[in-house]
Protein backbone atom coordinates (compact mmCIF):
# COMPACT_ATOMS: atom_id res chain seq x y z
CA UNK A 1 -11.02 20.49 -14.53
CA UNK A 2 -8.83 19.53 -11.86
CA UNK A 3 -9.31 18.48 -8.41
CA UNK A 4 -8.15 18.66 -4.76
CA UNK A 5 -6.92 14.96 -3.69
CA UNK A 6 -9.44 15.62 -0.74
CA UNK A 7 -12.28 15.93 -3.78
CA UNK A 8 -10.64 12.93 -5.24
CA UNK A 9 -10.59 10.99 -2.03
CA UNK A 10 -14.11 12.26 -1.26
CA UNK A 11 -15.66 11.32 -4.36
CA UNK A 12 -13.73 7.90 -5.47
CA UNK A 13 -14.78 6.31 -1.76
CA UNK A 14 -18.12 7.07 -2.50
CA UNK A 15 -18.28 5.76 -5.56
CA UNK A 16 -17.08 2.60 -3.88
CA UNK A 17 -19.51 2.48 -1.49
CA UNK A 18 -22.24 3.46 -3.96
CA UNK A 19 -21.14 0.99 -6.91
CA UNK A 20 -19.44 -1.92 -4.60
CA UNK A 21 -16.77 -1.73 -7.34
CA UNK A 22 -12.95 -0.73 -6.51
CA UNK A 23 -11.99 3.00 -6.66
CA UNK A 24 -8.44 2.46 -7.45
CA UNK A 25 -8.17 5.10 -10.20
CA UNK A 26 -4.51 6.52 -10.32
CA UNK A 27 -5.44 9.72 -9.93
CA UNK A 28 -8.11 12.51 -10.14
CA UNK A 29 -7.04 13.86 -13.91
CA UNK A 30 -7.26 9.94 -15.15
CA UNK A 31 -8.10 9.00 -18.76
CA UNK A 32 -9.50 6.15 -20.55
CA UNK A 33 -5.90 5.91 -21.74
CA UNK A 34 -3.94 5.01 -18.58
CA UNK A 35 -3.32 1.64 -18.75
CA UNK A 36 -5.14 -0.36 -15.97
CA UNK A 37 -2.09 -1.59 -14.06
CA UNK A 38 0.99 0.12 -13.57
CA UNK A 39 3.69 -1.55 -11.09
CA UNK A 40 5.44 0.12 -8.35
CA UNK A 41 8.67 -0.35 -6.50
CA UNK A 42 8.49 -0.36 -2.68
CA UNK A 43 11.28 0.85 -0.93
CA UNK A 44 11.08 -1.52 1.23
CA UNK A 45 12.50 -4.63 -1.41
CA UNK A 46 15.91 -2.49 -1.62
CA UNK A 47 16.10 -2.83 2.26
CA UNK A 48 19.25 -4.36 2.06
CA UNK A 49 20.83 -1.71 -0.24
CA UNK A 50 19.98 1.13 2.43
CA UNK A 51 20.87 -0.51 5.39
CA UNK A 52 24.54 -1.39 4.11
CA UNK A 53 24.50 2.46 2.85
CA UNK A 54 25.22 1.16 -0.66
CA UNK A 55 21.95 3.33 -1.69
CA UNK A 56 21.13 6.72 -0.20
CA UNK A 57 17.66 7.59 -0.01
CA UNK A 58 17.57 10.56 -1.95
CA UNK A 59 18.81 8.24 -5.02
CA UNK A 60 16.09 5.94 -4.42
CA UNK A 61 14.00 7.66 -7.23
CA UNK A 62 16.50 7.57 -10.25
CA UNK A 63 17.90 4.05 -9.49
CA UNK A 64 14.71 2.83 -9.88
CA UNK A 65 13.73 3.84 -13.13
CA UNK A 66 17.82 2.90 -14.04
CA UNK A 67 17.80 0.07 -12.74
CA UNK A 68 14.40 -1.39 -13.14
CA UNK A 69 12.04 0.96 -15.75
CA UNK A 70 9.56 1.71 -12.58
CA UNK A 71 8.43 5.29 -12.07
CA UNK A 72 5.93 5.02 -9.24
CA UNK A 73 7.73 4.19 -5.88
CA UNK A 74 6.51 4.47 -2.37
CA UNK A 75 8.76 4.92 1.02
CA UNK A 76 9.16 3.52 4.20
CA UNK A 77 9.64 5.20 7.15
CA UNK A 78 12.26 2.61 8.42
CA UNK A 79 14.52 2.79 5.37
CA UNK A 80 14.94 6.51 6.08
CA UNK A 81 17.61 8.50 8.03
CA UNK A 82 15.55 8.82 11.72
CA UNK A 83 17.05 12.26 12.73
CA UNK A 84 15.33 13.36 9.06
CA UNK A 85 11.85 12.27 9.64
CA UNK A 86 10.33 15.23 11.07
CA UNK A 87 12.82 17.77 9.03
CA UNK A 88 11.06 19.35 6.29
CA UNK A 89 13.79 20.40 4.66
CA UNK A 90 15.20 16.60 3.67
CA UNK A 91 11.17 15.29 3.01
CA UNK A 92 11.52 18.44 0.29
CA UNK A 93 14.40 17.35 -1.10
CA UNK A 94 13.05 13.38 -0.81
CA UNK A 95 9.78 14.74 -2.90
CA UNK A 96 11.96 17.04 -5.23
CA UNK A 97 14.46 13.47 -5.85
CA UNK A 98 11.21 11.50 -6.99
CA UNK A 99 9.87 14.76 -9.10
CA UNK A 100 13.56 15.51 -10.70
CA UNK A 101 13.68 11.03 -11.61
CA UNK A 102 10.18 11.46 -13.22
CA UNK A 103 8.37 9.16 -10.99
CA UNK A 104 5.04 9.22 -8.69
CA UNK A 105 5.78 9.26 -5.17
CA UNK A 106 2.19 7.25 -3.65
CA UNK A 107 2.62 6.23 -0.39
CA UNK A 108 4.26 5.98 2.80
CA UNK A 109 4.72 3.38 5.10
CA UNK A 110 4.45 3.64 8.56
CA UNK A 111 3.81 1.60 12.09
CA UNK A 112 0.80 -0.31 13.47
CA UNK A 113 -2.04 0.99 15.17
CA UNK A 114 -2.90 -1.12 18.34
CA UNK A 115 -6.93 -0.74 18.14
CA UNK A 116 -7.49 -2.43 22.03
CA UNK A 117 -9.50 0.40 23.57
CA UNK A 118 -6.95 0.79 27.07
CA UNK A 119 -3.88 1.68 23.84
CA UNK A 120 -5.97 3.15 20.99
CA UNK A 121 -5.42 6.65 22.35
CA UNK A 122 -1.81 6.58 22.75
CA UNK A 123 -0.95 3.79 19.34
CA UNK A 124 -2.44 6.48 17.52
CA UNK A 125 -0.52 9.65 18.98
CA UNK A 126 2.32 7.81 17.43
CA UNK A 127 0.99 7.53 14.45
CA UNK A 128 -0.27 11.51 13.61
CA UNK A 129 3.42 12.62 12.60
CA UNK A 130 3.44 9.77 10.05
CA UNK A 131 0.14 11.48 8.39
CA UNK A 132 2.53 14.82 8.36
CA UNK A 133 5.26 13.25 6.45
CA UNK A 134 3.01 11.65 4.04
CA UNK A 135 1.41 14.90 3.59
CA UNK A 136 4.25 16.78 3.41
CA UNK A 137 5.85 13.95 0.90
CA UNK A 138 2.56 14.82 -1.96
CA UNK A 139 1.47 11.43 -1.22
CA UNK A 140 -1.92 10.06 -1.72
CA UNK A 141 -1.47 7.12 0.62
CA UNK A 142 -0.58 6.20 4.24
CA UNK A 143 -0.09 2.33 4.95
CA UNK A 144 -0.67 1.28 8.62
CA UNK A 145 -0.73 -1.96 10.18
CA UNK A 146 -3.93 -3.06 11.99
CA UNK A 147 -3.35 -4.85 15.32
CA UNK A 148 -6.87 -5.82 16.39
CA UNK A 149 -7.47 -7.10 20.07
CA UNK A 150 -8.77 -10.36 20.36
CA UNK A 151 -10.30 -13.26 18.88
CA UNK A 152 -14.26 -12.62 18.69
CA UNK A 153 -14.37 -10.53 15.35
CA UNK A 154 -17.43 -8.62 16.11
CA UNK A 155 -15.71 -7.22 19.27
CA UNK A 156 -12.55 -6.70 16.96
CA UNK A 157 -14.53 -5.07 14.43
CA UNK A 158 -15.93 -2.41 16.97
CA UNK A 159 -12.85 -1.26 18.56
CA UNK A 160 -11.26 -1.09 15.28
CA UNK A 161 -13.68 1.29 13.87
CA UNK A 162 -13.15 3.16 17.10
CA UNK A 163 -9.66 3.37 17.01
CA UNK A 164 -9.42 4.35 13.36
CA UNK A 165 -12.19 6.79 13.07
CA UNK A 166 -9.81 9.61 14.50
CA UNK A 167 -7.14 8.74 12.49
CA UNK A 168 -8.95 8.61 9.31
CA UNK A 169 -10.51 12.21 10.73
CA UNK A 170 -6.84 14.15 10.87
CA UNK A 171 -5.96 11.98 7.72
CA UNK A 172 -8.31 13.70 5.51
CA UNK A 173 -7.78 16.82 6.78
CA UNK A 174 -4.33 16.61 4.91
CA UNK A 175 -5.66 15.18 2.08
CA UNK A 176 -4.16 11.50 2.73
CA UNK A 177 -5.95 8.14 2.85
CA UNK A 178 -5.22 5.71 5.43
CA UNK A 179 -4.72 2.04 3.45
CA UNK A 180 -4.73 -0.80 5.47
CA UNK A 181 -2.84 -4.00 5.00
CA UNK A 182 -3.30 -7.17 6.57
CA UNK A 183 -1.26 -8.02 9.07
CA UNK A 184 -0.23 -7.35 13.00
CA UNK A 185 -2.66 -9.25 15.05
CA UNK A 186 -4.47 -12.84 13.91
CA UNK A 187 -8.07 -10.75 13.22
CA UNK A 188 -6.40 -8.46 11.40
CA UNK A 189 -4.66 -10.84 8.39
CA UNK A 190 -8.14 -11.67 7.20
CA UNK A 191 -8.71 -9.99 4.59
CA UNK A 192 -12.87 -10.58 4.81
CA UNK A 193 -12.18 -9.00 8.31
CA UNK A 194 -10.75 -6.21 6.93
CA UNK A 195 -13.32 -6.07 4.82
CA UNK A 196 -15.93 -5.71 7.38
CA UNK A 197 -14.11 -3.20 9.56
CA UNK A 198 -13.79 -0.87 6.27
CA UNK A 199 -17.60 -1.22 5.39
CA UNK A 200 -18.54 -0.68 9.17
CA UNK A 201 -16.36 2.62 9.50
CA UNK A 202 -17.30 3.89 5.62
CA UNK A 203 -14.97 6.56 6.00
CA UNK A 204 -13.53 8.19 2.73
CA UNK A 205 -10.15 8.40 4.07
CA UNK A 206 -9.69 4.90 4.89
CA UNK A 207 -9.51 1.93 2.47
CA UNK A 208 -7.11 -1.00 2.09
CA UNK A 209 -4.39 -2.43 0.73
CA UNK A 210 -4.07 -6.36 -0.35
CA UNK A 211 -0.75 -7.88 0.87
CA UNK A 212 -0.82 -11.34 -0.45
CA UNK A 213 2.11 -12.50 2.03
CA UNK A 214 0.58 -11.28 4.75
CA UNK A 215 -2.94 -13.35 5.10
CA UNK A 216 -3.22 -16.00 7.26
CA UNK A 217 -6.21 -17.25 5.37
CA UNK A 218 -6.94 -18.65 2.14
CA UNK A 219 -4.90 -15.69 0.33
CA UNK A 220 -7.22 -15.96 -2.59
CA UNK A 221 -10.66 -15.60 -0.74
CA UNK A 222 -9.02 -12.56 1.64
CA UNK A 223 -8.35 -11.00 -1.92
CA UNK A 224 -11.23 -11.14 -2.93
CA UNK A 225 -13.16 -9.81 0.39
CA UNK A 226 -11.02 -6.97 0.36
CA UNK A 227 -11.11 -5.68 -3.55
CA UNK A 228 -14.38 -3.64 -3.08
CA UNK A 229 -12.18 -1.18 -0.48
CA UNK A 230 -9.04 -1.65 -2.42
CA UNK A 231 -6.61 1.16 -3.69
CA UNK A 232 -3.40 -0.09 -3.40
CA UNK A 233 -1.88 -3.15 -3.69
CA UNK A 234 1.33 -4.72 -2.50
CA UNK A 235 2.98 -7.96 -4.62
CA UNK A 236 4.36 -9.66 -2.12
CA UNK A 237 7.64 -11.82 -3.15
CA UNK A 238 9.13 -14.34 -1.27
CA UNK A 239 10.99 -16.67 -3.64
CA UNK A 240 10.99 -18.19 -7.13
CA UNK A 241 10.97 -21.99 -8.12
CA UNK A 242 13.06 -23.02 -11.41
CA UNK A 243 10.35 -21.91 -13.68
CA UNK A 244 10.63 -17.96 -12.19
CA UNK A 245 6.85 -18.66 -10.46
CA UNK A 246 6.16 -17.69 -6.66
CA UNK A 247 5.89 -21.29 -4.50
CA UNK A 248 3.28 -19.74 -2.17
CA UNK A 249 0.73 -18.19 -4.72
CA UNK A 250 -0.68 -18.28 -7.71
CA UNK A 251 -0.07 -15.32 -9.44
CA UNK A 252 -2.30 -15.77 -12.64
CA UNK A 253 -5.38 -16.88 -10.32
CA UNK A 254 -4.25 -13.45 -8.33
CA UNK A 255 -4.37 -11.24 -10.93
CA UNK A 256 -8.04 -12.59 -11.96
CA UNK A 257 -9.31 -11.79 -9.02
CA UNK A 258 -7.69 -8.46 -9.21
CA UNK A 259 -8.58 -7.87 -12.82
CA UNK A 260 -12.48 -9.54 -12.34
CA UNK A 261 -12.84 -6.76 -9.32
CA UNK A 262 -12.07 -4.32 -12.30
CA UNK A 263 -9.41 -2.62 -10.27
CA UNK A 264 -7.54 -0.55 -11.53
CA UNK A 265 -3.94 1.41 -9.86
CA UNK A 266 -0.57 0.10 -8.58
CA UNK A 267 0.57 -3.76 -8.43
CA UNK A 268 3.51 -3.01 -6.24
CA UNK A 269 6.83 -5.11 -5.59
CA UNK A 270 7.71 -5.70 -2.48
CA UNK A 271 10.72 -8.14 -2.71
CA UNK A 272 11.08 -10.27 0.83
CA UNK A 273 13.06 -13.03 0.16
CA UNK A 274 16.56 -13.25 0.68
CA UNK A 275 17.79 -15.90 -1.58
CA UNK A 276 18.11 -13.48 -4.25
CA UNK A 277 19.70 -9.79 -3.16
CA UNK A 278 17.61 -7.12 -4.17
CA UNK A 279 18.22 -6.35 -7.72
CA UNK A 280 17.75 -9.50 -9.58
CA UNK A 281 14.97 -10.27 -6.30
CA UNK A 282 13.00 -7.19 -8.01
CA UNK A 283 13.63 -8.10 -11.46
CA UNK A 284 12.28 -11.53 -11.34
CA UNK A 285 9.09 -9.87 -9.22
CA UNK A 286 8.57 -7.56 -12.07
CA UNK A 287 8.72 -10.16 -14.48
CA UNK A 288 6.85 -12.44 -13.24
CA UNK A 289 4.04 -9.52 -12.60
CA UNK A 290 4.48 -8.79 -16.35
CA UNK A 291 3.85 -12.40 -17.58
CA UNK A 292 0.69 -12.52 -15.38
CA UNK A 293 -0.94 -9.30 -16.20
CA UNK A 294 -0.31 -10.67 -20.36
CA UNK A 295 -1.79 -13.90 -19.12
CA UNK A 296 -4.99 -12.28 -18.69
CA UNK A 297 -5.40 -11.44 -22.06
CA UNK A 298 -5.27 -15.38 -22.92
């Protein structure tokens, strides 16, 4: 029996909240056969490649799985033509480009939402078009930065829930979750604040999204704190030593975290280094994914 994704969203948050346990099933019509990880491309690693105009958007979908064997990508907002943003007719042909290469369109990326209580209002005015797009796009997911005022995290915690509550309200009417990732404001890139804004608002439209690059705290703790709200999950890359392993993180103690949290749903590459360009950046990210999701098997 199939479901709407507003069922799906409805009934996967709920069996977060109920079971403590991640919801991060790929989709409503899953089977015990989908493997537990599948990594993404973001758009964002191929940054370069579309600001140079050396890769047109609507080709994003097919030179991925090309180039790279990925066939679940997600777009950001800045790597597309501005003028097209709000034009139907090119987020049609955008969705139609990712059906046509065979791959899973999840999420869109989009701006921060400034949760201080005198900018709330207006932050998130700016963001209601994005939940459009994504909407009109087929995806599941809408990423949005959290800039929480302050330093005192119980203040920070309240006026986050307040600022996010109407967002995740027009959000689910379209059938999209909002996914948080850390970042934007010092609260905000720890993850066990994150954590505690997500449990305080228990809303099923709004979850989060590790970003390992982006946490100002112990990475691996912040991880951790946010797996039981977890959908999505970015791989951040920044550079690789001689051996092809990230310098900043641990991958393998990552992905047993991840894997221990019994998550299950993207590991996406989002390639942020500039030492390598793009291509070969993304190759050694998936590779180096691949060798630590095998590692868990050891």
């Amino acid at each position: 029996m199939t479901q709407s994704r507003r069922q799906f969203i409805t009934q996967t948050s709920q069996l977060a909240i109920a079971s403590a346990t991640l919801p991060g099933i790929l989709n409503a019509n899953n089977t015990v056969d989908t493997p537990k990880y599948e990594i993404g491309l973001s758009q964002y690693s191929l940054r370069a490649m579309f600001k140079d105009r050396s890769l047109d958007p609507l080709d994003y979908a097919k030179f991925t799985v090309d180039t790279f064997g990925i066939k679940a990508v997600d777009l950001w907002e800045g790597g597309l033509p501005g003028d097209k943003l709000d034009d139907k007719n090119y987020l049609e042909k955008l969705r139609k480009s990712c059906d046509d290469a065979g791959t899973r369109l999840f999420l869109l990326m989009t701006g921060a939402l400034d949760a201080n209580p005198e900018k709330a209002e207006a932050s998130r005015n700016k963001l209601l078009p994005s939940i459009d797009r994504a909407a009109a796009l087929g995806t599941e997911y809408l990423r949005v930065f959290l800039k929480a005022p302050g330093e005192d995290e119980r203040a920070g915690v309240q006026a986050s829930v307040d600022a996010l509550k109407p967002l995740a309200d027009a959000a689910a009417k379209k059938d999209v979750m909002i996914v948080i990732e850390p970042g934007a404001s010092k609260l905000s890139q720890r993850g066990a604040f994150l954590a505690k804004v997500c449990s305080k608002l228990d809303h099923p439209a709004l979850r989060l999204m590790p970003d390992f690059g982006k946490q100002v705290n112990n990475v691996y703790d912040g991880t951790e704190a946010m797996m039981p709200y977890t959908v999505t999950i970015s791989c951040k890359m920044h550079s690789f030593d001689d051996n092809g392993k990230q310098p900043h993180f641990d991958y393998n103690r990552l992905l047993k975290i991840i894997d221990q949290a019994d998550y299950r749903g993207f590991l996406t590459i989002e390639w942020e280094g500039s030492k390598l360009q793009p291509v070969p950046g993304v190759l050694a990210s998936k590779k180096l994914i691949e060798q630590a999701i095998a590692n868990l098997a050891k």
